[in-house]
C-alpha atoms as a PDB file:
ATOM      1  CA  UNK A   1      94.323   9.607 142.169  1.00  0.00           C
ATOM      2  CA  UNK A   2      91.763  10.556 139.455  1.00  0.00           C
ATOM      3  CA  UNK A   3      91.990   9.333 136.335  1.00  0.00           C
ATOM      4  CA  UNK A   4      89.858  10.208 133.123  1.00  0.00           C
ATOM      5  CA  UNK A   5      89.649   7.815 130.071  1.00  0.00           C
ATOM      6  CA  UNK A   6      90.249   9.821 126.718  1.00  0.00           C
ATOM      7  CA  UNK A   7      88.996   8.441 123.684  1.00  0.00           C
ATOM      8  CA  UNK A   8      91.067   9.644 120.851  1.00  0.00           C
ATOM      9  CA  UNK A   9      91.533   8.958 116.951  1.00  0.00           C
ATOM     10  CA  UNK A  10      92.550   5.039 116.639  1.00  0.00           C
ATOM     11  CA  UNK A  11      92.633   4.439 120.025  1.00  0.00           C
ATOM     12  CA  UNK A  12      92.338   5.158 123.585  1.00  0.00           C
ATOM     13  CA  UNK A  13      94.535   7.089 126.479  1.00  0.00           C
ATOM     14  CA  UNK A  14      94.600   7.300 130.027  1.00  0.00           C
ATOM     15  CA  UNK A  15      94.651  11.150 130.975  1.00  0.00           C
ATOM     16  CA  UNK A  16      95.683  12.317 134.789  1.00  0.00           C
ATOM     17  CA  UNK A  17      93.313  14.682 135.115  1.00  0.00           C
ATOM     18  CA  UNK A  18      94.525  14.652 139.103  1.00  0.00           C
ATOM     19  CA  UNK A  19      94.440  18.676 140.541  1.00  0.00           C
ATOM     20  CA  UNK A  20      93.204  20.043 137.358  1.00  0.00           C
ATOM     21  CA  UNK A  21      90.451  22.411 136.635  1.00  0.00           C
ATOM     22  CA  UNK A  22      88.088  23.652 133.270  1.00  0.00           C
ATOM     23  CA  UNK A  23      86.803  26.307 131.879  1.00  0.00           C
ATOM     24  CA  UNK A  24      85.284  27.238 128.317  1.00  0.00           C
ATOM     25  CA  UNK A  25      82.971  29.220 126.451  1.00  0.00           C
ATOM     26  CA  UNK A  26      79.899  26.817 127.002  1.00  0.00           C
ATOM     27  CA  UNK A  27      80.100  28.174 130.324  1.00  0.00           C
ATOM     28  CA  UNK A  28      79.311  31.615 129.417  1.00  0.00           C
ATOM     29  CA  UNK A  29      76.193  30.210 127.339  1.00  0.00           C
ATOM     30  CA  UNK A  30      78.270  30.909 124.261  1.00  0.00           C
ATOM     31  CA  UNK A  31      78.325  28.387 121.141  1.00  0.00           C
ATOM     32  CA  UNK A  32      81.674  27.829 120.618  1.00  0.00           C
ATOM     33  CA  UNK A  33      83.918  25.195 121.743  1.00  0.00           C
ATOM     34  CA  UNK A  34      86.972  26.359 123.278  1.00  0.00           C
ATOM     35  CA  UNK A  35      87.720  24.857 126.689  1.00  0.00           C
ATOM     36  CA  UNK A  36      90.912  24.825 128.710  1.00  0.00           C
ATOM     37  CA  UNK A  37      92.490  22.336 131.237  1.00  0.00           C
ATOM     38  CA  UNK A  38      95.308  23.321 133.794  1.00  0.00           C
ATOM     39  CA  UNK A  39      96.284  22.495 136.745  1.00  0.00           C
ATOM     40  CA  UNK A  40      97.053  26.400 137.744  1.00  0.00           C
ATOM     41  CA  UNK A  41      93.751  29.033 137.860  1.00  0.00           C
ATOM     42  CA  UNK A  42      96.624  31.734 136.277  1.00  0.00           C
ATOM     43  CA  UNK A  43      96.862  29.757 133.592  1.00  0.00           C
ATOM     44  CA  UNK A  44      93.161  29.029 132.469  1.00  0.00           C
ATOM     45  CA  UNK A  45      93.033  33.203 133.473  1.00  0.00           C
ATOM     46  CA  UNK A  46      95.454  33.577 130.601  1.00  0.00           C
ATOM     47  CA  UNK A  47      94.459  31.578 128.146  1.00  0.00           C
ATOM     48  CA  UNK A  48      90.650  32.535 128.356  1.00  0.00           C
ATOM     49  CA  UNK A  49      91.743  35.865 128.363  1.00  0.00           C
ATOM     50  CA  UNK A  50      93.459  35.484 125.170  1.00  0.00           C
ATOM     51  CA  UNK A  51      91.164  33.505 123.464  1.00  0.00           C
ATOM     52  CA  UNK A  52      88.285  35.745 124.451  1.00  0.00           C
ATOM     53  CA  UNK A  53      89.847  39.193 122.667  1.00  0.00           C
ATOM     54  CA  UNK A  54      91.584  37.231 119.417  1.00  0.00           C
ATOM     55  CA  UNK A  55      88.336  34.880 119.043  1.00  0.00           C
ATOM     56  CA  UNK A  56      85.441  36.707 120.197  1.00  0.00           C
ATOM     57  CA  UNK A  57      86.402  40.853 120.444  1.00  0.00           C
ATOM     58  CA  UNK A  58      86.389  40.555 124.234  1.00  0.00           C
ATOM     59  CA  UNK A  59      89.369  42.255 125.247  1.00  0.00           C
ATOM     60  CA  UNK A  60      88.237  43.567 128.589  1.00  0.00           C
ATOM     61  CA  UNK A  61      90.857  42.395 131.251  1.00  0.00           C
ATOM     62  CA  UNK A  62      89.062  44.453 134.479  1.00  0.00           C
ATOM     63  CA  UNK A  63      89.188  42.875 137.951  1.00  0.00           C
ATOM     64  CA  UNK A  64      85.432  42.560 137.738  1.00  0.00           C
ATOM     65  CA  UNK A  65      85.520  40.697 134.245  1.00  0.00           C
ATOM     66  CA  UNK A  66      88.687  37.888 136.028  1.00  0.00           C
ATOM     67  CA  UNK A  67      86.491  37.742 139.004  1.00  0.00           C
ATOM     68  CA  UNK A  68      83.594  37.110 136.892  1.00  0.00           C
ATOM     69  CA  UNK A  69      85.308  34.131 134.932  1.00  0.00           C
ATOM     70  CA  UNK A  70      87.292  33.027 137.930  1.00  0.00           C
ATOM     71  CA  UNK A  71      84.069  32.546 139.683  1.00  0.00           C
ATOM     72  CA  UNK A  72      82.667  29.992 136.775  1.00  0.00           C
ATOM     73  CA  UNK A  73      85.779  27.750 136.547  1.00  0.00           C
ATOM     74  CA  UNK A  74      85.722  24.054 138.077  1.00  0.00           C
ATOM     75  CA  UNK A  75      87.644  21.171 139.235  1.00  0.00           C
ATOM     76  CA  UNK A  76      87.986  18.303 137.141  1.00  0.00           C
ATOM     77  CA  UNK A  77      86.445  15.390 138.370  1.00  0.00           C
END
């Protein structure tokens, strides 16, 4: 089991970060901030999809552009 200590407001949190990968805008060389967790690659798919057209204009969902971001996102260590 993998476990990630979270530092939040007032406190701290243990996070089970256990099967779940990243991806975000950082790893497009991109200065913005957004990054999502899941433990699914459909669901980071989704969500970067969505945040790249409302946040950023992107709104090209080709197989070449999913392949392209699939091919960037990582496992959480």
């Amino acid at each position: 089991m993998i476990t990630l200590k979270v530092k939040m407001k007032g406190g701290s949190a243990m996070a089970d970060t256990k099967g779940e990968m990243e991806l975000g805008c950082k790893d497009f060389k991109q200065s913005c901030d957004f990054t999502v967790r899941a433990k699914s690659e459909g669901e980071i798919l989704d969500k970067c999809r969505i945040h790249a057209c409302s946040a950023h204009g992107k709104c090209d969902d080709s197989a070449e552009t999913r392949e392209k971001v699939r091919s960037r996102i990582r496992e959480v260590l």
